[in-house]
N, C-alpha and C. Protein backbone atom coordinates (compact mmCIF):
# COMPACT_ATOMS: atom_id res chain seq x y z
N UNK A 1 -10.95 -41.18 -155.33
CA UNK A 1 -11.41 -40.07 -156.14
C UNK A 1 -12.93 -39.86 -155.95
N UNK A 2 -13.41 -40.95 -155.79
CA UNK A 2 -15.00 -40.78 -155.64
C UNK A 2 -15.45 -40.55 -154.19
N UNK A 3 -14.72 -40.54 -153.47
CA UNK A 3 -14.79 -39.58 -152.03
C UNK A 3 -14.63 -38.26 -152.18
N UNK A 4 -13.92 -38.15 -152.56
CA UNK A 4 -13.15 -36.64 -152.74
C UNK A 4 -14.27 -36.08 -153.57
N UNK A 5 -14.94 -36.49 -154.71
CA UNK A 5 -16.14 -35.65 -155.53
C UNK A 5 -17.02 -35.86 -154.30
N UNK A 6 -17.79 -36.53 -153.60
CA UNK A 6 -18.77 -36.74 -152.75
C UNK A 6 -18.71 -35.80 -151.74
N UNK A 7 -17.67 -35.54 -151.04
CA UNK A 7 -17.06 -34.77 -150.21
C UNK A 7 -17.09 -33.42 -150.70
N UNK A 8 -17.30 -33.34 -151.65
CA UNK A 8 -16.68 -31.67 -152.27
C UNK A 8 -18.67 -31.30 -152.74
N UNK A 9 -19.04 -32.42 -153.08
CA UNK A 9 -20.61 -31.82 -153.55
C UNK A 9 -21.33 -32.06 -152.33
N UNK A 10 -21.04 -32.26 -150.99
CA UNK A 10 -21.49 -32.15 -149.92
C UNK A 10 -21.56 -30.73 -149.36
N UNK A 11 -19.79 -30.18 -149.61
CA UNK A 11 -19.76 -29.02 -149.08
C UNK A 11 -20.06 -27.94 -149.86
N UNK A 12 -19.76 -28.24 -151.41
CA UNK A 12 -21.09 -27.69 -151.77
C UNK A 12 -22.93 -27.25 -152.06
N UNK A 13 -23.08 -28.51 -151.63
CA UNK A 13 -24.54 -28.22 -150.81
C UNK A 13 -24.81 -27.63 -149.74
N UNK A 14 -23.87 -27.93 -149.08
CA UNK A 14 -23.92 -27.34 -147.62
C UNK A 14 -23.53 -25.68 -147.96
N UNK A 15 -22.69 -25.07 -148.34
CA UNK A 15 -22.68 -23.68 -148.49
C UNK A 15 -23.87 -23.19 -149.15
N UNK A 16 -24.48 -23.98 -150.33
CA UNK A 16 -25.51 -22.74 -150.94
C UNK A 16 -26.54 -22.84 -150.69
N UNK A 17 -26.75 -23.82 -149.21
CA UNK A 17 -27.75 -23.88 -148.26
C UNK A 17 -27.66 -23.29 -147.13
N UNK A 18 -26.85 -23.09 -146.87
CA UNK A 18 -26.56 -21.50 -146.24
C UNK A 18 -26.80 -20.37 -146.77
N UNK A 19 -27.15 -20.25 -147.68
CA UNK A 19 -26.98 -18.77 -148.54
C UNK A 19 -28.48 -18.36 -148.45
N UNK A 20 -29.04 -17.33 -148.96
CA UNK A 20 -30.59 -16.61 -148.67
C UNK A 20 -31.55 -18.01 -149.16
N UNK A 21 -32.73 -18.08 -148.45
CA UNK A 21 -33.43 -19.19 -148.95
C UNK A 21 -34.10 -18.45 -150.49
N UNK A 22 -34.15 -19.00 -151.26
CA UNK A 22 -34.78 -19.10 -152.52
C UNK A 22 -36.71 -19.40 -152.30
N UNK A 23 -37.99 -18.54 -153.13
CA UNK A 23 -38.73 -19.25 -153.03
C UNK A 23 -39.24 -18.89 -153.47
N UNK A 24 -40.21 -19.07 -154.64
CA UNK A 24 -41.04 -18.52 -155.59
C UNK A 24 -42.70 -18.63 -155.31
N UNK A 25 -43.13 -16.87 -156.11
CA UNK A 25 -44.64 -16.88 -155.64
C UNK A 25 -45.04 -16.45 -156.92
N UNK A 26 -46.47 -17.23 -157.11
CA UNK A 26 -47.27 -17.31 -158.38
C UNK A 26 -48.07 -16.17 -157.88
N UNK A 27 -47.44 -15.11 -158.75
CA UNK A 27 -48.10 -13.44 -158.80
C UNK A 27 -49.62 -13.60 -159.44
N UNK A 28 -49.11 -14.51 -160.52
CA UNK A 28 -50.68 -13.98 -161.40
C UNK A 28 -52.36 -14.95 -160.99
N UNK A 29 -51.64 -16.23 -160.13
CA UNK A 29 -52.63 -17.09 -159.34
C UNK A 29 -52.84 -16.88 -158.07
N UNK A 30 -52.48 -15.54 -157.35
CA UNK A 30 -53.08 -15.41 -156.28
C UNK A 30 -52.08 -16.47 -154.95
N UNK A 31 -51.13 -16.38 -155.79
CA UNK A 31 -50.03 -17.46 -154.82
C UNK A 31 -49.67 -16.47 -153.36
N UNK A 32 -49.61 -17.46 -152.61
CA UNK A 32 -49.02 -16.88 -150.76
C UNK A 32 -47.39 -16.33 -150.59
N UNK A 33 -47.31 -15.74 -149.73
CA UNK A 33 -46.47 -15.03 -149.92
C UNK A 33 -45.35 -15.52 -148.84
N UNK A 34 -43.93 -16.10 -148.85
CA UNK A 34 -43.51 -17.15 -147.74
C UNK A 34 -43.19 -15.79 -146.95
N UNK A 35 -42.43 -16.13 -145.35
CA UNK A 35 -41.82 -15.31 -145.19
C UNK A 35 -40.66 -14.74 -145.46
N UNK A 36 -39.85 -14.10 -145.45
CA UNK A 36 -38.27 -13.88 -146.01
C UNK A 36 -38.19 -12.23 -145.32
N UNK A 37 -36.92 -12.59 -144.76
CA UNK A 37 -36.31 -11.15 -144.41
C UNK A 37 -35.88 -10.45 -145.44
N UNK A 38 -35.69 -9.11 -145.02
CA UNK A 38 -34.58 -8.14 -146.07
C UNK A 38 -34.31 -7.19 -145.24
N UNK A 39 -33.09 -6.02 -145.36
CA UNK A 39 -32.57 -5.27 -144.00
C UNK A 39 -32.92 -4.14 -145.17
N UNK A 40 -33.67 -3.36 -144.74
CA UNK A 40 -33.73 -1.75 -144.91
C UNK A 40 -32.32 -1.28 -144.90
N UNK A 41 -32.84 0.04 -146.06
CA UNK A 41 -31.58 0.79 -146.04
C UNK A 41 -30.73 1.12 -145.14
N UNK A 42 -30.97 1.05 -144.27
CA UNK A 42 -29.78 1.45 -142.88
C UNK A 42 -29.28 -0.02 -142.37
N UNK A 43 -29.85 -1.05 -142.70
CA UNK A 43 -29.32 -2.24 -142.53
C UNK A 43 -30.04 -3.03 -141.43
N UNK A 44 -31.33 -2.89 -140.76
CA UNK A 44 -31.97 -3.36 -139.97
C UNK A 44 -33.00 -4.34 -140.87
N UNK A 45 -32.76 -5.69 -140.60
CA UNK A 45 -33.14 -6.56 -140.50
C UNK A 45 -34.85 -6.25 -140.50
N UNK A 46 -35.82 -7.11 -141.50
CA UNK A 46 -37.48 -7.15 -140.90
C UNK A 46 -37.61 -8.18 -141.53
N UNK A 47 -39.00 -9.06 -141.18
CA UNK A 47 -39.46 -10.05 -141.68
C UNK A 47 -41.07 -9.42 -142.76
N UNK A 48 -40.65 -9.37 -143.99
CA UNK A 48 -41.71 -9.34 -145.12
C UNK A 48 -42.79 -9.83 -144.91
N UNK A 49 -42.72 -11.07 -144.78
CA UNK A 49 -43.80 -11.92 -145.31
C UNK A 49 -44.80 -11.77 -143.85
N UNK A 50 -43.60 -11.75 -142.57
CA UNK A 50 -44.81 -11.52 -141.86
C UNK A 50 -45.43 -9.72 -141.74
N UNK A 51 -45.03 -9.04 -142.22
CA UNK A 51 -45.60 -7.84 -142.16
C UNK A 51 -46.59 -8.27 -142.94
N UNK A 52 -46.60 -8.31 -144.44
CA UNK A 52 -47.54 -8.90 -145.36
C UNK A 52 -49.12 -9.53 -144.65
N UNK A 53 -49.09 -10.04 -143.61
CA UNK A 53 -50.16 -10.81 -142.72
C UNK A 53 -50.31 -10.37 -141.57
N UNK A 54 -49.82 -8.83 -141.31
CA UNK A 54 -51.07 -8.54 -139.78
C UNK A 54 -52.09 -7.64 -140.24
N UNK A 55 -52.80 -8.32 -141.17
CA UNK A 55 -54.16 -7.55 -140.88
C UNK A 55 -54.47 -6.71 -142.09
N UNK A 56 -53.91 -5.99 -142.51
CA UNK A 56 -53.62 -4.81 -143.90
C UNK A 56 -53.45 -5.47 -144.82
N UNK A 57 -53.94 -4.57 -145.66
CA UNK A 57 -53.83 -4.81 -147.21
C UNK A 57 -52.25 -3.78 -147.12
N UNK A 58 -51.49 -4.79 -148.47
CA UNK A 58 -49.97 -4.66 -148.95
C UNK A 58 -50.10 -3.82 -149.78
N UNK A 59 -49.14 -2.54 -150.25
CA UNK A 59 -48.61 -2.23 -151.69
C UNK A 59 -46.90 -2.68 -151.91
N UNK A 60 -47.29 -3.91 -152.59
CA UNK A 60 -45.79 -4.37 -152.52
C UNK A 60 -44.74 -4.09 -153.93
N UNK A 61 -43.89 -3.19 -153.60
CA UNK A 61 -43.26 -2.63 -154.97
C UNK A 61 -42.03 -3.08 -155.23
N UNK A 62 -41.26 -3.63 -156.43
CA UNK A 62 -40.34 -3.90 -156.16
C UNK A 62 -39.78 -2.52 -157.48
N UNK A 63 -38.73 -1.79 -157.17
CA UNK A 63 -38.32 -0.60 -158.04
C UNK A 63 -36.52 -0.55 -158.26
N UNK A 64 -36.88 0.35 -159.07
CA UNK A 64 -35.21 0.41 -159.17
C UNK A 64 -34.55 2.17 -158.83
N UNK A 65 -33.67 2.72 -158.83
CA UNK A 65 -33.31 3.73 -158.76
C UNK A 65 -32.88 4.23 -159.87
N UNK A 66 -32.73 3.86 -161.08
CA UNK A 66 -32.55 4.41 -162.40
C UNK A 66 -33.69 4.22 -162.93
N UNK A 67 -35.04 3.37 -162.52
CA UNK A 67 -35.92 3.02 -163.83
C UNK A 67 -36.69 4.48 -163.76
N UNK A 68 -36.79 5.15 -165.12
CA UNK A 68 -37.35 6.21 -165.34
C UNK A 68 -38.73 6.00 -164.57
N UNK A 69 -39.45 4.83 -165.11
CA UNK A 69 -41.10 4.77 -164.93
C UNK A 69 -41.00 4.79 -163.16
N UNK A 70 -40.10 4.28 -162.12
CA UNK A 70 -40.04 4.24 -161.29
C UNK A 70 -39.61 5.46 -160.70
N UNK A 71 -39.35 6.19 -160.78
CA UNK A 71 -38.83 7.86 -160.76
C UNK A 71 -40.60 8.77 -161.01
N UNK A 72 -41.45 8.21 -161.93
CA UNK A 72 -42.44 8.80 -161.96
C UNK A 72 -43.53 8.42 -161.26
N UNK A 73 -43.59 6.83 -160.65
CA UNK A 73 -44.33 6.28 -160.10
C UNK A 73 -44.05 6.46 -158.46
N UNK A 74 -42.93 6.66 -157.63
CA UNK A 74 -42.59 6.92 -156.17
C UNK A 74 -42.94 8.18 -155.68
N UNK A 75 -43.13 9.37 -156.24
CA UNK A 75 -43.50 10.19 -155.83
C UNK A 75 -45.07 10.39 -155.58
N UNK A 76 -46.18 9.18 -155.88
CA UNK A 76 -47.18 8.99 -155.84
C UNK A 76 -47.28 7.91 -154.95
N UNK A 77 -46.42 7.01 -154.65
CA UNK A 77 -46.03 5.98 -153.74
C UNK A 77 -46.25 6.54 -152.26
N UNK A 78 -45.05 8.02 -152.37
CA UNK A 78 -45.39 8.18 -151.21
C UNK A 78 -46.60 9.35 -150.90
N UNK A 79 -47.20 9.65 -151.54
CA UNK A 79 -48.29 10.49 -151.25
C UNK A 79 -49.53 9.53 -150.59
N UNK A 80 -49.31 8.56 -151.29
CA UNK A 80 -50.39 7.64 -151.35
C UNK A 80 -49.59 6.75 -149.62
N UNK A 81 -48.32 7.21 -149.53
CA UNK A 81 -48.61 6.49 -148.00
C UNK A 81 -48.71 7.35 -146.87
N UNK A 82 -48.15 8.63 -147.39
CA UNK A 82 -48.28 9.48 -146.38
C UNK A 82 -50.16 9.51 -145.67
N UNK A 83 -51.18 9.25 -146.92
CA UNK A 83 -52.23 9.48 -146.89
C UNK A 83 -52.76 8.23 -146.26
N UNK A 84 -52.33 7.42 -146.03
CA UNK A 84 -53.03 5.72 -145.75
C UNK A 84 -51.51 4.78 -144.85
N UNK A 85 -50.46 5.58 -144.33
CA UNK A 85 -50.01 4.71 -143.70
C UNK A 85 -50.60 4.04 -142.48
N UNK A 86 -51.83 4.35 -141.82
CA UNK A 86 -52.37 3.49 -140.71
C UNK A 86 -53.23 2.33 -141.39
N UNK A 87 -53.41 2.54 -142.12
CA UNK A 87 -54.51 1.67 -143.08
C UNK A 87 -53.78 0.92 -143.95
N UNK A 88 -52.63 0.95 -144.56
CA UNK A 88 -51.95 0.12 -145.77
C UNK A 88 -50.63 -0.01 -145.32
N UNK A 89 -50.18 -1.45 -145.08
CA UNK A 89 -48.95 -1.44 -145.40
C UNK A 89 -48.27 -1.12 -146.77
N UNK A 90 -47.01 -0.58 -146.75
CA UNK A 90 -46.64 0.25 -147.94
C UNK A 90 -44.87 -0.15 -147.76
N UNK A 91 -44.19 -1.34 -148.89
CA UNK A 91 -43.25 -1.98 -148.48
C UNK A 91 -42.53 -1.68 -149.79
N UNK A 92 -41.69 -0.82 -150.11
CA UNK A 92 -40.68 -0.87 -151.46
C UNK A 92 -39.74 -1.37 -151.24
N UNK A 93 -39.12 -2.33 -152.34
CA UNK A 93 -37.53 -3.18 -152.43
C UNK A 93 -37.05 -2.47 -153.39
N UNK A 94 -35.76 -2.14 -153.22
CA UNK A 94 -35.10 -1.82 -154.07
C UNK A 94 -34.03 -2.82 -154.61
N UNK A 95 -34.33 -3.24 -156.11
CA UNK A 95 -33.33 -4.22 -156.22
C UNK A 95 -31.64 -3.41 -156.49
N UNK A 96 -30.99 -4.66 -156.25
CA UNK A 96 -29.64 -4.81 -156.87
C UNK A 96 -29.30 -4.42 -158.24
N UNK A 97 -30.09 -4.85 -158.73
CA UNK A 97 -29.99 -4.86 -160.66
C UNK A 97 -29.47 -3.50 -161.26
N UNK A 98 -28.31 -3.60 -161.52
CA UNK A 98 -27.43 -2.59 -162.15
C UNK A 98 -26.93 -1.32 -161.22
N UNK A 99 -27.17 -1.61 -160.40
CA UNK A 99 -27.41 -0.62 -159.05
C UNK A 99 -26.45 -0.70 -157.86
N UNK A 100 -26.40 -0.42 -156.94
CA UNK A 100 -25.22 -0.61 -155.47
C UNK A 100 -26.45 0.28 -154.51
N UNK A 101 -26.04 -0.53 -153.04
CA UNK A 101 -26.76 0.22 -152.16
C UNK A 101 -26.55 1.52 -151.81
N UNK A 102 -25.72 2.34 -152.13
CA UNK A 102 -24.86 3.32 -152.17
C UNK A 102 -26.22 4.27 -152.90
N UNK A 103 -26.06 4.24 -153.73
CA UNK A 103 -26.75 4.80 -154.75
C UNK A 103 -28.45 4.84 -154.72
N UNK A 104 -28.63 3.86 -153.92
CA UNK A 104 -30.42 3.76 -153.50
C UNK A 104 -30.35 4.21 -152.24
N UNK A 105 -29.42 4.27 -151.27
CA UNK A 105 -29.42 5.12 -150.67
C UNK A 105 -29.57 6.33 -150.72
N UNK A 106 -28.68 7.03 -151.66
CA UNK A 106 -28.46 8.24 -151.75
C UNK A 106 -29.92 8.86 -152.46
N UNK A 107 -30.73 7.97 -153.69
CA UNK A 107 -32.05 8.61 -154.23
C UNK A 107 -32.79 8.34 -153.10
N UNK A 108 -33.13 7.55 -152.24
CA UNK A 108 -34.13 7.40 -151.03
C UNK A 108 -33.69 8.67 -150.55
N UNK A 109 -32.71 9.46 -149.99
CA UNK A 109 -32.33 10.45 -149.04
C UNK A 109 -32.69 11.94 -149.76
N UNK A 110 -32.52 11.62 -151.55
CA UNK A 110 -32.36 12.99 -152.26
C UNK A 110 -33.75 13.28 -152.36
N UNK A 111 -34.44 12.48 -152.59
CA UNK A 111 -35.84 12.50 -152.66
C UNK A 111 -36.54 12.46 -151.13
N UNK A 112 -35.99 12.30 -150.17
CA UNK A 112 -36.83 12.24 -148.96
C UNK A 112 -38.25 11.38 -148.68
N UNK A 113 -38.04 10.28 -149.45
CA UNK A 113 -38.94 9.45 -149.69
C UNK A 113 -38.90 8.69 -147.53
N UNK A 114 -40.17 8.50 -147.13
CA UNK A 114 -39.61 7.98 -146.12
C UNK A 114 -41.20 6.95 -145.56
N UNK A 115 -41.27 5.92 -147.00
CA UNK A 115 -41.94 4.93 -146.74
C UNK A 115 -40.99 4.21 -146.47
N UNK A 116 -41.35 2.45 -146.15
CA UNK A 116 -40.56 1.44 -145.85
C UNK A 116 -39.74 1.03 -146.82
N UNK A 117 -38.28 1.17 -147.18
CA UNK A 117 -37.79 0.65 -148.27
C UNK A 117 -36.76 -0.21 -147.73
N UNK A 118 -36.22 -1.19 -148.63
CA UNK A 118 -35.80 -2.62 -148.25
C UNK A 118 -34.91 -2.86 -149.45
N UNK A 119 -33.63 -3.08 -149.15
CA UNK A 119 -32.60 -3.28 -150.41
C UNK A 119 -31.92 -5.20 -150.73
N UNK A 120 -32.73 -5.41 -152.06
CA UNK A 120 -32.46 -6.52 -152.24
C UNK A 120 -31.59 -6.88 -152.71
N UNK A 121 -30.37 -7.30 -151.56
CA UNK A 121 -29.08 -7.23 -151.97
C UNK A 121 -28.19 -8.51 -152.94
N UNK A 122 -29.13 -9.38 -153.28
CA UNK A 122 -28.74 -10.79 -153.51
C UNK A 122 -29.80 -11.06 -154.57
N UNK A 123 -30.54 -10.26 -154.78
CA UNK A 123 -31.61 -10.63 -156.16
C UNK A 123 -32.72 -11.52 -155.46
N UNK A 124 -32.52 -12.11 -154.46
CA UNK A 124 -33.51 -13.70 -153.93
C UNK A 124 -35.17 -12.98 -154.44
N UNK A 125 -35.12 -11.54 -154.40
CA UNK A 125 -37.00 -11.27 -154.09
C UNK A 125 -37.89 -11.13 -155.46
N UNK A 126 -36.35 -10.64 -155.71
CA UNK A 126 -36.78 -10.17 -157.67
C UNK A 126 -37.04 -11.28 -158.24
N UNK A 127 -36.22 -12.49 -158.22
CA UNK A 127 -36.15 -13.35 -158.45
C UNK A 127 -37.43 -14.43 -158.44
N UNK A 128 -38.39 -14.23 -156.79
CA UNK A 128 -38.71 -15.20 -156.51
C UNK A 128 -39.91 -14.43 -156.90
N UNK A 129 -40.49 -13.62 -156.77
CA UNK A 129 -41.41 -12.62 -157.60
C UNK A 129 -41.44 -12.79 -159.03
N UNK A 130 -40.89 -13.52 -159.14
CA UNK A 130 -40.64 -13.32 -161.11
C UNK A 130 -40.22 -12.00 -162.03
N UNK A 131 -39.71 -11.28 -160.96
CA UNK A 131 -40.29 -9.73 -161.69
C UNK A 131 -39.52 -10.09 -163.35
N UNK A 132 -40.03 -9.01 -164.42
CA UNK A 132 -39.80 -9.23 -165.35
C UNK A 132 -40.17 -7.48 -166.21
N UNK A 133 -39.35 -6.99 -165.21
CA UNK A 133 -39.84 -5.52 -165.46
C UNK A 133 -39.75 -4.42 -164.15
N UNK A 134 -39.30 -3.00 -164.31
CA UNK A 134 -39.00 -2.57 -163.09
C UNK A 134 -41.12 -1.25 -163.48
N UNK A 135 -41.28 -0.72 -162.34
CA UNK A 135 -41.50 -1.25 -161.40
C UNK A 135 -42.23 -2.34 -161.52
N UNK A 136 -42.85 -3.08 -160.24
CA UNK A 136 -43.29 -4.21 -160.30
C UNK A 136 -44.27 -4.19 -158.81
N UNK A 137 -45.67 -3.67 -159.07
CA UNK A 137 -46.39 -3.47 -158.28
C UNK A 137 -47.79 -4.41 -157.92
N UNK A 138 -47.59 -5.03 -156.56
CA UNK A 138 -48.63 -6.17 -156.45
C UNK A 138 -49.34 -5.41 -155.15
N UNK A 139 -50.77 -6.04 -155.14
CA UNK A 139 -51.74 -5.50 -153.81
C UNK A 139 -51.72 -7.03 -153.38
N UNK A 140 -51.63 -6.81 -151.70
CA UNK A 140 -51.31 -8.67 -151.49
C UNK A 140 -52.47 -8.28 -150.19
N UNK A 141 -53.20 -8.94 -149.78
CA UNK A 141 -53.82 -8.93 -148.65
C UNK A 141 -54.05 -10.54 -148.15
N UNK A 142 -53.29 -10.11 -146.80
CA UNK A 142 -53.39 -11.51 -146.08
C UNK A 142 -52.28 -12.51 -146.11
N UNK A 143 -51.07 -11.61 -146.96
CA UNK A 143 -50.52 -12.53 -147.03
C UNK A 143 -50.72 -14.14 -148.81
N UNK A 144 -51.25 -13.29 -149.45
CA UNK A 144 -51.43 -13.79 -150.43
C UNK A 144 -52.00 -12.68 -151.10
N UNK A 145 -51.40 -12.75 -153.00
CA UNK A 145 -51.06 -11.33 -154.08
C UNK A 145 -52.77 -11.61 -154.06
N UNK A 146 -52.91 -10.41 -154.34
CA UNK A 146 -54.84 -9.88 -154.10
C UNK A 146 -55.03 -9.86 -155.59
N UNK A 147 -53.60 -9.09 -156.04
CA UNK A 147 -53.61 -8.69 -157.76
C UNK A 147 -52.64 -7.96 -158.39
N UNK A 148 -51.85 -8.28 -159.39
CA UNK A 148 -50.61 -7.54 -159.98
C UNK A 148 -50.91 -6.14 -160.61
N UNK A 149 -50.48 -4.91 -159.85
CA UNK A 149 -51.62 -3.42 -160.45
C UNK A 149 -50.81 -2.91 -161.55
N UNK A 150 -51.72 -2.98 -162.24
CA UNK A 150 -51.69 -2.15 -163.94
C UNK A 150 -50.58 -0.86 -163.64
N UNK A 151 -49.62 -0.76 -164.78
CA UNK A 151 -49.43 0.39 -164.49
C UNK A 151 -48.84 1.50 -165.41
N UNK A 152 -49.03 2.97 -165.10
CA UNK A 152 -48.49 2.94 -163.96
C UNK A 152 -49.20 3.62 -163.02
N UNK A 153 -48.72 3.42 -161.34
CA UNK A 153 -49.93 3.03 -160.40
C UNK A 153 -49.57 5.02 -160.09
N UNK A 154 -50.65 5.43 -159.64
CA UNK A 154 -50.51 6.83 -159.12
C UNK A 154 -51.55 7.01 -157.80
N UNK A 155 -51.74 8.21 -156.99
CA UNK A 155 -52.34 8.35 -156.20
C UNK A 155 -54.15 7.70 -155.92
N UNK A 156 -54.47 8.15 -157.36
CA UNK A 156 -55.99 8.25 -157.56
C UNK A 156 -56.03 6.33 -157.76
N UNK A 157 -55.36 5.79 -158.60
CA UNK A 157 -55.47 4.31 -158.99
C UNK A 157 -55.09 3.66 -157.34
N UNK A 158 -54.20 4.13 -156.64
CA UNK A 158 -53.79 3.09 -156.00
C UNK A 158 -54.86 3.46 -154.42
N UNK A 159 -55.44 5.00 -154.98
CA UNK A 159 -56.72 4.82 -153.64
C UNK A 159 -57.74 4.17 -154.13
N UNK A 160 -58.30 3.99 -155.34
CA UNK A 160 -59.28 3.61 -155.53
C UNK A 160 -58.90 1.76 -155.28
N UNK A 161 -57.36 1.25 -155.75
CA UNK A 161 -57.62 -0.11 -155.62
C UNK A 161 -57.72 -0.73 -154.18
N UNK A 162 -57.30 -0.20 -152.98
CA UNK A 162 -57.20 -0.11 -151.98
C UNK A 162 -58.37 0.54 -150.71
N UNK A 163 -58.71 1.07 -151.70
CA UNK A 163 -60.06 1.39 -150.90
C UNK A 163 -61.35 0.25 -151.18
N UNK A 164 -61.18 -0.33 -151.88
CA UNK A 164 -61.90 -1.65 -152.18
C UNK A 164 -62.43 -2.90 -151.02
């Protein structure tokens, strides 16, 4: 019997070590940012963390497709990247949370939003972000959070924090 439990919490280690790596970043101490993939809405695969570190300052958002405040805050998202995409990386996740990719699809397309968006299909980012609130907007430069931005963030706030 005590094989058989050993055996069984093996292969259960072994599966949920397979599963998305888990890893948490201290937003409000200026904590580093690991790397971790996520596949954009069409399903292509990128690596975050290293975009996060060539060179640019981040607007790293994590949003939802129902959150009202997030409905008022993306349409300044993308003004603000249309205006500074050579200069700022500009990375939105869209979580899971109450949501289907279906449906963040369809507001990314209705809205014609066409910054970088990234669907967090497993919670791992929301999660490891702490978020505790939709949206959820950090300036990260270098690869480590610069600063969690007040919000809510609009054209004029997010040139002035970025132009810094």
């Amino acid at each position: 019997m005590k094989k058989i439990i050993l055996m069984m919490s093996m292969l259960l280690l072994f599966v949920v070590s397979c599963g998305t790596k888990e890893f948490s970043v201290d937003v409000d101490g200026k904590g580093k940012v690991p790397d971790f993939e996520l596949k954009d809405l069409n399903g292509k695969s990128a690596n975050l963390g290293k975009i996060m570190k060539n060179g640019k300052k981040t607007l790293f958002i994590i949003a939802a497709e129902w959150c009202p405040h997030c409905k008022e805050e993306l349409p300044e998202v993308q003004k603000f990247y249309n205006a500074n995409k050579d200069k700022v990386n500009v990375i939105v996740v869209f979580t899971n949370n109450n949501t289907n990719l279906g449906k963040t699809q369809t507001y990314v397309k209705d809205n014609e939003y066409t910054f970088p968006a990234y669907y967090d299909e497993d919670g791992t980012v929301t999660r490891g972000f702490a978020v505790d609130g939709f949206p959820f907007n950090l300036k990260i430069n270098n690869g480590k959070v610069d600063e969690k931005l007040e919000l809510p963030v609009d054209f004029d706030s997010l040139t002035a924090s970025f132009g810094k």
